[in-house]
Protein backbone atom coordinates (compact mmCIF):
# COMPACT_ATOMS: atom_id res chain seq x y z
CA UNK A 1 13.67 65.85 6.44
CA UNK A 2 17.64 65.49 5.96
CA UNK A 3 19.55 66.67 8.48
CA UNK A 4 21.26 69.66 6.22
CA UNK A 5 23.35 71.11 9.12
CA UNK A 6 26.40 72.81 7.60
CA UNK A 7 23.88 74.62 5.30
CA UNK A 8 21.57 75.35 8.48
CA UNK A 9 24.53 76.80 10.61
CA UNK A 10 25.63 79.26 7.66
CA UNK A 11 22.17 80.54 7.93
CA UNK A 12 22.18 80.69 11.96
CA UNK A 13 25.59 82.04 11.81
CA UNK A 14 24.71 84.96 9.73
CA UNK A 15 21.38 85.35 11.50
CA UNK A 16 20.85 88.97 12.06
CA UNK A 17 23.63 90.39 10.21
CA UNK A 18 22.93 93.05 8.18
CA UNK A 19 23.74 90.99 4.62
CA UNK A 20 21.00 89.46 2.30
CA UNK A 21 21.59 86.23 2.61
CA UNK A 22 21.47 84.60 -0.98
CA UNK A 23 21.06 80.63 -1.48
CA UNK A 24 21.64 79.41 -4.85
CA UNK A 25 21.89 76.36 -6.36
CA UNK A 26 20.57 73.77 -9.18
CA UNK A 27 16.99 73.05 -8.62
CA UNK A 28 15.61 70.57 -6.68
CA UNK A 29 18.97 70.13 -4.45
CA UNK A 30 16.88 71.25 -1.31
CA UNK A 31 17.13 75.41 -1.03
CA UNK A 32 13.16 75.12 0.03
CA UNK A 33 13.49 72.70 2.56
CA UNK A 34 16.01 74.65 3.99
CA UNK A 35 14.28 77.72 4.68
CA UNK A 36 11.51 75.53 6.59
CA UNK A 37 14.36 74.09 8.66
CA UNK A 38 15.99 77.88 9.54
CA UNK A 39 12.04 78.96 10.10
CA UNK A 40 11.93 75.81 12.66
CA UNK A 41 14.88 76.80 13.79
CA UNK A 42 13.77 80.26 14.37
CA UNK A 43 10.34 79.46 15.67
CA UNK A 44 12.32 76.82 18.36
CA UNK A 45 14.54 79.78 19.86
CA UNK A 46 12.09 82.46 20.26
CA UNK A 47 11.21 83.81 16.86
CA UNK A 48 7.38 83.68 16.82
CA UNK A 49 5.69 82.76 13.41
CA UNK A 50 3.62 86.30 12.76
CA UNK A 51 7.52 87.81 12.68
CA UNK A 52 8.24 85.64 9.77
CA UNK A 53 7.29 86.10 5.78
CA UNK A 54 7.95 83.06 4.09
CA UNK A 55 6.84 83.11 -0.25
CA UNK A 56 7.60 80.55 -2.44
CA UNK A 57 7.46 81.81 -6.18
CA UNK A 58 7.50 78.30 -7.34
CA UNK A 59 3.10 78.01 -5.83
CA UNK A 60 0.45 79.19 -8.68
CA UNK A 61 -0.95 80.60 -5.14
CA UNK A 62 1.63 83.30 -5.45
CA UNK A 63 1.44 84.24 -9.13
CA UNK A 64 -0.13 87.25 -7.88
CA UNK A 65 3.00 88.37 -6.29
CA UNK A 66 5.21 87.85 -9.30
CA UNK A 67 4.99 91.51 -10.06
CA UNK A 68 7.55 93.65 -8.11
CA UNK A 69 5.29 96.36 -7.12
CA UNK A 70 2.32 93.91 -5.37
CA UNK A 71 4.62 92.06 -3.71
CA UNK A 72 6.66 94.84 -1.98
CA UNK A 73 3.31 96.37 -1.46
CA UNK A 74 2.69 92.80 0.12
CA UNK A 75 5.52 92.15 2.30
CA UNK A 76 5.81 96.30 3.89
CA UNK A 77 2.20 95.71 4.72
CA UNK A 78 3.04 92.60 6.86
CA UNK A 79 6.47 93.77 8.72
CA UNK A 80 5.70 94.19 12.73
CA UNK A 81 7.35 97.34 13.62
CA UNK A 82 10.09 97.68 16.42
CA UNK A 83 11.22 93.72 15.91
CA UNK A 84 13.12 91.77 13.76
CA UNK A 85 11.36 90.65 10.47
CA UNK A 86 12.32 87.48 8.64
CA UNK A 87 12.01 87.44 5.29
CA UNK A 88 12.19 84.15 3.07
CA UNK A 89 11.92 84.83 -0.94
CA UNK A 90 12.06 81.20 -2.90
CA UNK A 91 12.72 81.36 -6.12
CA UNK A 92 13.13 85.26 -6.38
CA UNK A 93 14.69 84.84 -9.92
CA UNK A 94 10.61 84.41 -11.27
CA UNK A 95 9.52 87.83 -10.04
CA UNK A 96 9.99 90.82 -12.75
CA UNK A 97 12.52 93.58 -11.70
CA UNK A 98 12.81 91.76 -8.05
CA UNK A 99 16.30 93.51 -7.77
CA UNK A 100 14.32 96.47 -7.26
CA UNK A 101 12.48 94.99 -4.50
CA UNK A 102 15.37 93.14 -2.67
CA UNK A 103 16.98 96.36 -2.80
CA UNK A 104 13.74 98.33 -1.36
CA UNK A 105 13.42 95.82 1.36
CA UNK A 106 17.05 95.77 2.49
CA UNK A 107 16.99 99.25 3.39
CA UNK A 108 14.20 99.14 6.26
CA UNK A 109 14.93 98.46 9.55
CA UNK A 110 14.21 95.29 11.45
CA UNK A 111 14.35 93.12 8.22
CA UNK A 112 16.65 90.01 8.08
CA UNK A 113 16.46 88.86 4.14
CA UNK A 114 16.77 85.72 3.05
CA UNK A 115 16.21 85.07 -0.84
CA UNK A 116 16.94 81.84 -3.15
CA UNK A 117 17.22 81.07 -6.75
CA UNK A 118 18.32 78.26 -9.70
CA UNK A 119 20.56 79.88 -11.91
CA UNK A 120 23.16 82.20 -11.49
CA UNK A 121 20.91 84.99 -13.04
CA UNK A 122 20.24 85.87 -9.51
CA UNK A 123 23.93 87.11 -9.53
CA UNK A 124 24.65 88.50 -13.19
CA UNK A 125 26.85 91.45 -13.09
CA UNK A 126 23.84 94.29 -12.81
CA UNK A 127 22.75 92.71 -9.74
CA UNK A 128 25.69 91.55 -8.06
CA UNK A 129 26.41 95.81 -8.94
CA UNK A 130 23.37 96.49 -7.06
CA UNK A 131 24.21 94.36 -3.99
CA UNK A 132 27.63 94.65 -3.38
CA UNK A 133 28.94 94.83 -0.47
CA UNK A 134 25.09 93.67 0.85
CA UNK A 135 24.93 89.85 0.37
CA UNK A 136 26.68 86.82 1.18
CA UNK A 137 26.18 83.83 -1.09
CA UNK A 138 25.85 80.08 0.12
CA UNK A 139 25.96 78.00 -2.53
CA UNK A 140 23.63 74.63 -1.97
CA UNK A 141 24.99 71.51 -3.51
CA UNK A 142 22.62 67.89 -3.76
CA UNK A 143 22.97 65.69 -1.01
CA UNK A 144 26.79 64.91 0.52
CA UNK A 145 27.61 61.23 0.97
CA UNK A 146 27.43 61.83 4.74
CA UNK A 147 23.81 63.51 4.59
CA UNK A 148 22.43 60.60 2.32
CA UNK A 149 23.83 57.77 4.38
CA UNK A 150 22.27 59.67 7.42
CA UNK A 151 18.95 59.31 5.93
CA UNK A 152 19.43 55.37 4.77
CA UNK A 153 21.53 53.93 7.17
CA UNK A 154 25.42 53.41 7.30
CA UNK A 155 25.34 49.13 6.91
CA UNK A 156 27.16 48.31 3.78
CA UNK A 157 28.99 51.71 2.63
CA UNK A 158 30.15 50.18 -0.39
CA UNK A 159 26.86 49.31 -1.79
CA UNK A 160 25.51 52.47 -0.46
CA UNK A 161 28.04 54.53 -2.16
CA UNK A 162 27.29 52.68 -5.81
CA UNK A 163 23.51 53.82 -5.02
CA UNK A 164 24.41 57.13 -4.14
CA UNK A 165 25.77 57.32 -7.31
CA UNK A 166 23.29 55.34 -9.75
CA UNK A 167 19.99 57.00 -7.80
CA UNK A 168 21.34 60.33 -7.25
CA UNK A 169 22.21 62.84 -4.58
CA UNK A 170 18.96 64.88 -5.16
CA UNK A 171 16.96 64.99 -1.61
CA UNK A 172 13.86 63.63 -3.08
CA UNK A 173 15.19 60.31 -4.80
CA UNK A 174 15.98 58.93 -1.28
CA UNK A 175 11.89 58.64 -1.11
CA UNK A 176 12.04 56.88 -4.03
CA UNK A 177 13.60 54.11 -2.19
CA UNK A 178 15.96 52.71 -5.14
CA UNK A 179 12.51 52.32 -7.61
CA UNK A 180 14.75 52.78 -10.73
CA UNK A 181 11.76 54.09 -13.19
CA UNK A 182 10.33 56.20 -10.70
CA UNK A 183 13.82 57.91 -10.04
CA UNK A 184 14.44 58.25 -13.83
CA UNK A 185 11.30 59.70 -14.38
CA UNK A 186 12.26 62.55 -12.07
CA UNK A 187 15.79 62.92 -12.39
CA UNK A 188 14.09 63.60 -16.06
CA UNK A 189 12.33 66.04 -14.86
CA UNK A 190 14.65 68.19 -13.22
CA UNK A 191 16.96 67.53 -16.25
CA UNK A 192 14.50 69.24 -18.98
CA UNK A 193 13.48 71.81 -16.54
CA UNK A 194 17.09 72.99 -16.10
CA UNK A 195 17.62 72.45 -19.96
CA UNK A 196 14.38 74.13 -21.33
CA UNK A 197 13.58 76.79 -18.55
CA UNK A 198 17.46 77.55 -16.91
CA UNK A 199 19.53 77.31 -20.39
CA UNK A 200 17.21 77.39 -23.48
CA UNK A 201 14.79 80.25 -22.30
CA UNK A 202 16.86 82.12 -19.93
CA UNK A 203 19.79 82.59 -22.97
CA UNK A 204 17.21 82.79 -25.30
CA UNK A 205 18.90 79.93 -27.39
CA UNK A 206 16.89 78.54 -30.72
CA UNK A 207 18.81 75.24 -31.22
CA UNK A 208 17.70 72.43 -28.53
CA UNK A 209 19.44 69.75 -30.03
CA UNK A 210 22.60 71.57 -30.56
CA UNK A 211 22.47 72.17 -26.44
CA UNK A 212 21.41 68.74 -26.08
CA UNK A 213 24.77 67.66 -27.89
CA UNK A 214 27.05 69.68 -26.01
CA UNK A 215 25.59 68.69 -22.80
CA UNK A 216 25.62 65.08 -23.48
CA UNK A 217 29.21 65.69 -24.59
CA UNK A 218 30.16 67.18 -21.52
CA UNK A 219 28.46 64.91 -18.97
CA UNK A 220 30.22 62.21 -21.01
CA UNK A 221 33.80 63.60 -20.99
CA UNK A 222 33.60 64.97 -16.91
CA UNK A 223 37.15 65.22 -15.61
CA UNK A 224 38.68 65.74 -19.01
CA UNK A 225 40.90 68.59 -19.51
CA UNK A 226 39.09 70.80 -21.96
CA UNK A 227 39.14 73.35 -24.26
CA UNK A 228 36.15 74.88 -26.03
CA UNK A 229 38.31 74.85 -29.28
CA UNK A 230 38.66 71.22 -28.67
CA UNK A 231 34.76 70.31 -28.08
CA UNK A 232 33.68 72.55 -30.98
CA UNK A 233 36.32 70.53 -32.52
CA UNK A 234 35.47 66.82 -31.70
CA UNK A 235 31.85 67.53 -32.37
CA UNK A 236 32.29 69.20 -35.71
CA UNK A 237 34.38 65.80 -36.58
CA UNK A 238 31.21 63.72 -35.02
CA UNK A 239 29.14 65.48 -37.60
CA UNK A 240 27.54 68.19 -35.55
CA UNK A 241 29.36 71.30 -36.67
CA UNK A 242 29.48 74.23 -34.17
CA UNK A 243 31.40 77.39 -33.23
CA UNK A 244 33.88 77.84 -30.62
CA UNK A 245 32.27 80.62 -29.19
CA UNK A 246 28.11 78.48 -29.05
CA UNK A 247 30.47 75.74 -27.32
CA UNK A 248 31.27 78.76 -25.12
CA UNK A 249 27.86 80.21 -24.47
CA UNK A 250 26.19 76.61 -24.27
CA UNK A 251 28.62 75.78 -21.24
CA UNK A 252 28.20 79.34 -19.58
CA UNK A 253 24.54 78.84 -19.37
CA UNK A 254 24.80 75.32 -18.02
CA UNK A 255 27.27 76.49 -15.50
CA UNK A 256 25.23 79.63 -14.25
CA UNK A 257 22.24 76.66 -14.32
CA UNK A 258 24.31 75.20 -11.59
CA UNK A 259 24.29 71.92 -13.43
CA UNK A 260 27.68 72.04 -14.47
CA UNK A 261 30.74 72.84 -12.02
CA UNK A 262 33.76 74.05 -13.72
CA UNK A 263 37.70 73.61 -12.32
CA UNK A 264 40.06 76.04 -13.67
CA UNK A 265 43.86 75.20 -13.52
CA UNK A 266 46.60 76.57 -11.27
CA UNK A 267 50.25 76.23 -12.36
CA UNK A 268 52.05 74.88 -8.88
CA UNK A 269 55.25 76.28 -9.79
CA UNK A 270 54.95 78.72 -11.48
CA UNK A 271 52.18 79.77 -8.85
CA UNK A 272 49.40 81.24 -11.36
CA UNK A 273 46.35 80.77 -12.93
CA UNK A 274 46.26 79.14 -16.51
CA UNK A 275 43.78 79.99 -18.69
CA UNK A 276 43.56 77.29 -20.78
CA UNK A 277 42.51 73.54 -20.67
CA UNK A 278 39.48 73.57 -17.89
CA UNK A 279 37.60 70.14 -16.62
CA UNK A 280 33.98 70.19 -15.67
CA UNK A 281 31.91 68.25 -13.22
CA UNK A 282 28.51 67.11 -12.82
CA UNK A 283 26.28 68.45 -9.49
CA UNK A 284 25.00 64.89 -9.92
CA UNK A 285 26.02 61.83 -11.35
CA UNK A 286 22.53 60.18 -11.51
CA UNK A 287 21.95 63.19 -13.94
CA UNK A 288 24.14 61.07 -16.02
CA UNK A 289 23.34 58.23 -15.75
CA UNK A 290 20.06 59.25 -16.74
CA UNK A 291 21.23 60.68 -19.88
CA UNK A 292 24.01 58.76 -21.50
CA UNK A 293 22.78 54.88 -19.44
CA UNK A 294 24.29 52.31 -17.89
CA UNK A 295 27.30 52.27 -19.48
CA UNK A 296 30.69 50.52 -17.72
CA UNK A 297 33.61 52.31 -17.33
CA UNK A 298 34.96 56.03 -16.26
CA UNK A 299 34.35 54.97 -12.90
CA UNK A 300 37.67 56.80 -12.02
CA UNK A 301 36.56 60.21 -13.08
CA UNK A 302 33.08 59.82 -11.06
CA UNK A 303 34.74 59.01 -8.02
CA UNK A 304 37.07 62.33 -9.01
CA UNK A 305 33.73 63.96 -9.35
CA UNK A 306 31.94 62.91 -6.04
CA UNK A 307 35.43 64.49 -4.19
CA UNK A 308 35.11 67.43 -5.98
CA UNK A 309 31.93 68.18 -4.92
CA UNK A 310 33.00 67.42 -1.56
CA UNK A 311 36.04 69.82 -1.56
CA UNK A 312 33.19 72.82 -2.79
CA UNK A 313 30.86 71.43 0.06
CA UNK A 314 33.88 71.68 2.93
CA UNK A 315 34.46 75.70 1.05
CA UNK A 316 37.24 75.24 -0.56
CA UNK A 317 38.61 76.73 -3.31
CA UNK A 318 39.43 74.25 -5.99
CA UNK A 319 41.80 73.95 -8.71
CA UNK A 320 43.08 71.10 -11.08
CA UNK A 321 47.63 71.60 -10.49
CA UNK A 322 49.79 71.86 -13.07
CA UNK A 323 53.24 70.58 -11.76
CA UNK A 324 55.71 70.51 -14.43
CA UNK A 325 54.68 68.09 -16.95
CA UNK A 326 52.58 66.49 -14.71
CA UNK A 327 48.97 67.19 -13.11
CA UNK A 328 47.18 67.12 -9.43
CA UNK A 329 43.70 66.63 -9.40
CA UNK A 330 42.87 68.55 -7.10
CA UNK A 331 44.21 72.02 -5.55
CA UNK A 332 41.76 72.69 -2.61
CA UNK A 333 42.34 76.60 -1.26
CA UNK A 334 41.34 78.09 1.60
CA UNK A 335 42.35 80.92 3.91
CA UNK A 336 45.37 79.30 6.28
CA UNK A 337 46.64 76.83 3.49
CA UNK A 338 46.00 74.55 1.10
CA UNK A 339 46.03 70.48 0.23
CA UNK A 340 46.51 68.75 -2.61
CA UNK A 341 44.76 65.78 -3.96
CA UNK A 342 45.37 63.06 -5.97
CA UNK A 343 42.00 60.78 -6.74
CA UNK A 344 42.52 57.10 -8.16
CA UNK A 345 40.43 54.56 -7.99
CA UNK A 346 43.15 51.86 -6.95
CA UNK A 347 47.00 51.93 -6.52
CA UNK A 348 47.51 48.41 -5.52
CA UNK A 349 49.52 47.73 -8.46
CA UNK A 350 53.29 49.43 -7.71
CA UNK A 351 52.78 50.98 -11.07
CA UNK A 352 49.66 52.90 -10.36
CA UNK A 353 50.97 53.64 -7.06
CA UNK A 354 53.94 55.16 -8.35
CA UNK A 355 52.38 56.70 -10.92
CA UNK A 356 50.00 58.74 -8.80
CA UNK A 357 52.16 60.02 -5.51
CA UNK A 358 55.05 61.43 -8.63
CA UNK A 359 53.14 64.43 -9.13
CA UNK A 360 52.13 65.01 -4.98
CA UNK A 361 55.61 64.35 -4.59
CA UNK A 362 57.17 66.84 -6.87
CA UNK A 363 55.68 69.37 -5.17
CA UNK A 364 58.22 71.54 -3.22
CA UNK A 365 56.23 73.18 -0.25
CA UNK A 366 55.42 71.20 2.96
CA UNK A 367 51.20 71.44 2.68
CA UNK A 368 49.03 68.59 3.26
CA UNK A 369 49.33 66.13 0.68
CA UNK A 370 46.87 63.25 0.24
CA UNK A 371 45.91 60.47 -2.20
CA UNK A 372 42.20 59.09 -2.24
CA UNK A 373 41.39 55.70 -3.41
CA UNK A 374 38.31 52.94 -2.97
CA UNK A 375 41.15 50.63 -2.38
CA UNK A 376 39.66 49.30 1.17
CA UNK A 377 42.84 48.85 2.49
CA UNK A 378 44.31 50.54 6.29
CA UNK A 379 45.16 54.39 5.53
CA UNK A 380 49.19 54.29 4.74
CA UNK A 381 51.92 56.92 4.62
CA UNK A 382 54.42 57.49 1.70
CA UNK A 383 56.88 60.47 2.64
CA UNK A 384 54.20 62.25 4.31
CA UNK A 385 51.72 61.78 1.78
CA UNK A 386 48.55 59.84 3.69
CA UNK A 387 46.93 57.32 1.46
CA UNK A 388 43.02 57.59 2.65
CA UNK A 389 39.55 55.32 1.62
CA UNK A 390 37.49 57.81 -0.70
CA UNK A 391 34.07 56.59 2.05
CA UNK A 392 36.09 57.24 5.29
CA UNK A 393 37.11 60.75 3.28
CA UNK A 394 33.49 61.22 2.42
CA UNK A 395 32.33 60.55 5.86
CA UNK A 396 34.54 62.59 7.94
């Protein structure tokens, strides 16, 4: 297994604590193997294995439990009374009316709760209702840079970083070791499964291709400032008419499939929220690869990607900046301050250089300011801005 430890330490850290603990995440980025890991965790400091209920949803062996009443009826019957329960649900999404049972089971004493799902169905606005107040979510990206270079081996970074990218971050393609059909062959796998079961028959949408479309559009254009105006736009042009608001729900439903990350924009200045003009991000870039090919180019805005995946991973907040005229990549938020980013993929040229540090620059208050490049050149210092290499970042 891959080490997953700042996953595994939000679990220990809210071990006991009277929350359901809710994993989500896009499929396949490793929720499972997680729970085995707290389990051996638990079994390692004391927990013995008769106080633990672990039920994937995913096994034909548990169809049976699918059903909300036989599987409460399952679990109550199984609790040891007096002691702490554990209680691992994978996949809860799959069970009919399982609010009702998460709900049930939270209430009785002795029962730590631990439940998982692929699509943000698991928190729609009834259920998040029901559970407020009651849950705390940790949400489970695909393998970090760090994690997958722990598992192959830190010689050559650079080369390791362009396979990171071409074979994917999901957990399983690291088995694959760099067989380029096999990995396609799942990474298309997990791609129509998200498509067909976590978009098309979740929403209830008729028109694959139209979905297809969008989504191909929008793992095409990643890092773009956006509009749904301006996609419905650019596609109608292409030949594929479509409606603002389908543009809309399409890119809801691939967000809440956890396929799609979305950045909203924060006016520095001004200090607000804008509510126009969004960007989106990939949770994987071998996802697109798979889908649009080999193609050259953009390499930029999948570098901007991989550290924006990074920023959510480290539980920050983030935000493309607005400053003036100008734009920040990257806002990152959290509780004690913030730091701005600026992602390039090379300033050497006093242009570029220039070009980037104006907007980090422009910035009035005295928070961290930093500019990430591949350039592997020794970090640097412009007016309190540190220049930093985008592996040493991803490795820290």
């Amino acid at each position: 297994m891959i080490d997953r430890t700042h996953y595994l330490n939000k679990l220990v850290g809210f071990k006991d604590k009277q929350l359901i603990k809710v994993i989500t995440g896009i499929r396949r980025c490793g929720k499972s193997t997680l729970l085995e890991m707290y389990q051996k965790y638990l079994n390692e400091n004391g927990i013995s294995q008769d106080q633990i209920i672990s039920i994937n949803f995913e096994d034909m062996d548990n169809v049976h439990l699918t059903n909300a009443k036989s599987l409460h009826q399952y679990v109550t019957e199984r609790l040891r009374p007096g002691i702490m329960n554990y209680i691992f649900l994978d996949e809860i999404q799959i069970v009919e009316d399982f609010p009702k049972v998460v709900d049930s089971l939270y209430i009785k004493k002795h029962v730590d709760l631990y439940i998982t799902g692929s699509n943000a169905y698991l928190l729609s606005s009834e259920i998040a209702t029901l559970l407020s107040g009651r849950y705390i979510e940790i949400q489970m990206l695909p393998l970090s840079f760090k994690e997958y270079i722990s598992f192959v081996g830190d010689a050559d970074l650079n080369r390791k970083y362009t396979d990171y990218l071409r074979y994917s971050s999901f957990p399983y393609t690291v088995e694959l070791d760099r067989d380029t059909e096999k990995i396609r062959d799942y990474l298309g796998g997990i791609y129509h499964t998200v498509i067909l079961k976590d978009v098309m028959a979740r929403n209830h949408f008729s028109d694959v291709m139209m979905l297809e479309s969008v989504t191909h559009f929008m793992f095409d254009t990643i890092g773009n400032l956006l509009s749904t105006k301006k996609i419905a736009d650019t596609m109608t042009s292409a030949g594929r008419k479509i409606s603002t608001h389908t543009v809309e729900s399409y890119i809801t439903a691939l967000i809440n499939s956890f396929i799609l990350h979305r950045a909203k924009r924060y006016d520095v200045k001004g200090k607000q929220y804008l509510k126009t003009l969004d960007k989106y991000y990939l949770s994987d870039i071998g996802l697109r690869f798979y889908l649009l090919g080999n193609k050259g180019g953009d390499v930029g805005h999948i570098l901007e990607n991989v550290v924006y995946l990074e920023l959510i991973r480290r539980d920050y907040d983030v935000y493309v900046g607005k400053v003036g005229s100008s734009e920040v990549d990257f806002i990152a938020m959290k509780q004690g301050g913030i730091t701005y980013y600026q992602v390039a993929l090379t300033v050497r040229e006093k242009e570029t250089l220039e070009r980037e540090l104006a907007p980090l620059m422009s910035i009035p208050d005295h928070y961290t300011k930093v500019l990430i490049t591949l350039d592997d050149d020794p970090a640097a210092d412009y007016k309190g801005i540190r220049q930093i290499n985008a592996l040493d970042f991803l490795m820290e």
